[in-house]
C-alpha atoms as a PDB file:
ATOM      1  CA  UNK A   1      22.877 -14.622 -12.101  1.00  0.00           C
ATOM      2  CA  UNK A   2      24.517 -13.327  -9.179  1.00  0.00           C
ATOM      3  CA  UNK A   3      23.167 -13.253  -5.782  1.00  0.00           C
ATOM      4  CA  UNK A   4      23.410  -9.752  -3.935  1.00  0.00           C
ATOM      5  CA  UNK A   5      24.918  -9.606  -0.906  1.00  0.00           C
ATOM      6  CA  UNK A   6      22.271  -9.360   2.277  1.00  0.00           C
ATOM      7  CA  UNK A   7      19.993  -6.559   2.511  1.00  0.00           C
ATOM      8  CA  UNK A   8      21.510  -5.358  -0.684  1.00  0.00           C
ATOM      9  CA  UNK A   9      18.197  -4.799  -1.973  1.00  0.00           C
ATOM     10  CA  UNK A  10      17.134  -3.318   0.517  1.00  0.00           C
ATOM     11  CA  UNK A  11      19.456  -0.319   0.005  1.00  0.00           C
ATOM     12  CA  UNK A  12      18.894  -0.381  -3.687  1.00  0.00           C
ATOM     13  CA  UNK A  13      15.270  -0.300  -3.232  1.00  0.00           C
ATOM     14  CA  UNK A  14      15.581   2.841  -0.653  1.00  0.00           C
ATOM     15  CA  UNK A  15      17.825   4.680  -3.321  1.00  0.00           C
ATOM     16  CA  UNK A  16      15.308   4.771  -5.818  1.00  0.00           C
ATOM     17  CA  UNK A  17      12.245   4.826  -3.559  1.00  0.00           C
ATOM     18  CA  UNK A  18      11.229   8.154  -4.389  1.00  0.00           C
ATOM     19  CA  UNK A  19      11.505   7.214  -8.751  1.00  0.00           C
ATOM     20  CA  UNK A  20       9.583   4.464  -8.335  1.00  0.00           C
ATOM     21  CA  UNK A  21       6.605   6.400  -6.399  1.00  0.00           C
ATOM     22  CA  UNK A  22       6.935   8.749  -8.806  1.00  0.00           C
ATOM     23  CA  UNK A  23       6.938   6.285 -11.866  1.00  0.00           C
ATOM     24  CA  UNK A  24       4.103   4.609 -10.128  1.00  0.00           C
ATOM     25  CA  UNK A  25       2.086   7.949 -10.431  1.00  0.00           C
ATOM     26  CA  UNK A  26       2.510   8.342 -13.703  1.00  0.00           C
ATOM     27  CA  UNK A  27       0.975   4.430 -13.863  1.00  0.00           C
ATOM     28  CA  UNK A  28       3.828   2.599 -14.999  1.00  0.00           C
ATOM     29  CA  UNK A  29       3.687  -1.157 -14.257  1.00  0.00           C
ATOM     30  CA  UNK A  30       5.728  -2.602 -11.878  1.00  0.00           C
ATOM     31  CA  UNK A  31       7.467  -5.193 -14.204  1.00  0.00           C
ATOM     32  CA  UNK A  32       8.224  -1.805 -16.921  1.00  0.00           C
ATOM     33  CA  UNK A  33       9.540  -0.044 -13.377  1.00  0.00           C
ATOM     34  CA  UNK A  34      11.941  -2.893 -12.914  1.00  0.00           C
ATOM     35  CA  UNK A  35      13.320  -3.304 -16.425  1.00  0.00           C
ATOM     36  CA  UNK A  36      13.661   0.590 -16.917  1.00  0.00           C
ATOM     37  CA  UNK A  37      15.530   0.991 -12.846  1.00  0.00           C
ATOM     38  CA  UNK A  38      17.680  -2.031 -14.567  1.00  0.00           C
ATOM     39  CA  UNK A  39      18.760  -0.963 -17.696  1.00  0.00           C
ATOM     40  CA  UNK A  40      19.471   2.596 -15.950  1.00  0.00           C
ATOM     41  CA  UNK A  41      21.774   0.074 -14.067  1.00  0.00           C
ATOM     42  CA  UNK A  42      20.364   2.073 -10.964  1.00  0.00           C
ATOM     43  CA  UNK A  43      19.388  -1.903  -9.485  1.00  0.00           C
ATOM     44  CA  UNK A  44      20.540  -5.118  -9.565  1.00  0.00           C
ATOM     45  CA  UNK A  45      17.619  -7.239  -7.668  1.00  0.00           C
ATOM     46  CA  UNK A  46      15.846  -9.719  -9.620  1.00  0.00           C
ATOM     47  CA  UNK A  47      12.137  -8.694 -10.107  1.00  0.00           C
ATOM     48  CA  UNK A  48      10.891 -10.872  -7.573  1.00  0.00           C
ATOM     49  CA  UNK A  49      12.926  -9.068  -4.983  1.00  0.00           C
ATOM     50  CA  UNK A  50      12.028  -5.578  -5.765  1.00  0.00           C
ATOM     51  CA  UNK A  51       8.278  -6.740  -6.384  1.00  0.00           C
ATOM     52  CA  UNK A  52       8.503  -8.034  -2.260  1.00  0.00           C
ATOM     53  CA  UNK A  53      10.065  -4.665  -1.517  1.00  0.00           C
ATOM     54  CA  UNK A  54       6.805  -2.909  -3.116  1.00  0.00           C
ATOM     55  CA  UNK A  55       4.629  -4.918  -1.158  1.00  0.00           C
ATOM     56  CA  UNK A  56       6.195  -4.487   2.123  1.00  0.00           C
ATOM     57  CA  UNK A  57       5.617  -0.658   1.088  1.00  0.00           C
ATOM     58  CA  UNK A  58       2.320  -1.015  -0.157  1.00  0.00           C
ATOM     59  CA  UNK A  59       1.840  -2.725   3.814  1.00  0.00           C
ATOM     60  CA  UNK A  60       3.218   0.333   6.373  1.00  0.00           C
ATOM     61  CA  UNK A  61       0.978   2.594   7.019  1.00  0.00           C
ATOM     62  CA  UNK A  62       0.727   5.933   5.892  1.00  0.00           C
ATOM     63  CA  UNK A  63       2.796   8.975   7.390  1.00  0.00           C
ATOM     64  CA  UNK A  64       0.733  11.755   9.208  1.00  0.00           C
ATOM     65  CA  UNK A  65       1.613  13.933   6.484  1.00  0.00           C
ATOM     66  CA  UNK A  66       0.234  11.494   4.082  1.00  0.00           C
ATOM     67  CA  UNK A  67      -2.916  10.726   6.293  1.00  0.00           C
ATOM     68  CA  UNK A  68      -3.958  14.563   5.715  1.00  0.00           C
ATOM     69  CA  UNK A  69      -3.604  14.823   2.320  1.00  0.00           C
ATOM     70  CA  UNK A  70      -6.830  12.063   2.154  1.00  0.00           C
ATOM     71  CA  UNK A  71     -10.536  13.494   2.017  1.00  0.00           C
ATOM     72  CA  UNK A  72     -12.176  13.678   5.126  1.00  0.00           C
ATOM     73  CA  UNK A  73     -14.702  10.697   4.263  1.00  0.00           C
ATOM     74  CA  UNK A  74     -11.952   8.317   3.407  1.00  0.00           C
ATOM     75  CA  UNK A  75     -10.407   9.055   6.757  1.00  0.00           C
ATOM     76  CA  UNK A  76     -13.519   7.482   8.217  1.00  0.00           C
ATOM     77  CA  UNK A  77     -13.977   4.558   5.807  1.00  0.00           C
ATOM     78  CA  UNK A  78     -10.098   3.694   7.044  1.00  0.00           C
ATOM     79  CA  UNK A  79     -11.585   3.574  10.598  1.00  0.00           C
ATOM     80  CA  UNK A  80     -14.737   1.491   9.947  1.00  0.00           C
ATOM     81  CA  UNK A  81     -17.066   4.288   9.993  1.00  0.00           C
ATOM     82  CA  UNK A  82     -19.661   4.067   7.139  1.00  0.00           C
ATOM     83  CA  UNK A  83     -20.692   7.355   5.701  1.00  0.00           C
ATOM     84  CA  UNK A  84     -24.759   5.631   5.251  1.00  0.00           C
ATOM     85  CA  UNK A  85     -26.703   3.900   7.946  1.00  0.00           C
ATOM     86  CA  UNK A  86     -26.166   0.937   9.058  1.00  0.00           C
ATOM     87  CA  UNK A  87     -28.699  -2.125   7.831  1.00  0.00           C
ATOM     88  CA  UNK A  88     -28.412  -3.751  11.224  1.00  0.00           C
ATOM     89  CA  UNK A  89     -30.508  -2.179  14.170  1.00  0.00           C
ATOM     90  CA  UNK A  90     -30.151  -2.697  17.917  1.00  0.00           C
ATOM     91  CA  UNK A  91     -32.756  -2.700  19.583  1.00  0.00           C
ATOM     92  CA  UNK A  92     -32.281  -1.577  23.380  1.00  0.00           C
ATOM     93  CA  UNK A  93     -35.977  -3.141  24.350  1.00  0.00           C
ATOM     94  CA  UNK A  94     -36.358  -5.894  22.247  1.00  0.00           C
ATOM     95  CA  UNK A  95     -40.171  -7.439  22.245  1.00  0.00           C
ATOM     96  CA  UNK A  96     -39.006 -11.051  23.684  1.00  0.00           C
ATOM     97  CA  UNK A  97     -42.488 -12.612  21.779  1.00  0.00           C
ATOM     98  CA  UNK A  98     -41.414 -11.433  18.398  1.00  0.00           C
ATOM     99  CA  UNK A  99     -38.172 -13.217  18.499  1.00  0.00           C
ATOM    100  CA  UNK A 100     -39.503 -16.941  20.002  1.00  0.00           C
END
């Protein structure tokens, strides 16, 4: 097998960026992505290599535009604010004899 020149994959993976969202969508596998991007001769990376790519992807966070698109109470789960109450209480004036 040959070995692609540096950041070759990189600008495979960007070509076909948008196909593999879309394939991803449709819930395609990312192995059945690979072999089908292959055999379209569209890349050349080994699977390992595109498979890192995905995962760097899967990583960045998500675009403004993309950040509206998500419902209101999964905005606030992504910030660490629970929709229920909380099972731990603070209590300002604690009773010091209930604690010792």
């Amino acid at each position: 097998m040959t070995r692609l020149k540096r950041f070759a994959g990189r600008v495979q993976f960007t070509a076909v960026k948008e196909e593999v969202q879309g394939l991803i969508q449709l819930g395609y596998g990312y192995k059945m992505i690979h072999e089908k991007l292959v055999a379209d001769g569209k890349i050349t990376m080994s699977y390992d290599t595109f498979y890192n790519y995905l995962r760097r992807k899967k990583q960045t966070q998500p675009t403004k535009e993309e950040d509206q698109k998500i419902h209101p109470s999964m905005q606030k789960r992504r910030l660490g604010v629970s929709n229920s109450e909380s099972i731990l209480k603070h209590d300002k004036n604690p009773d010091r004899n209930d604690v010792i």
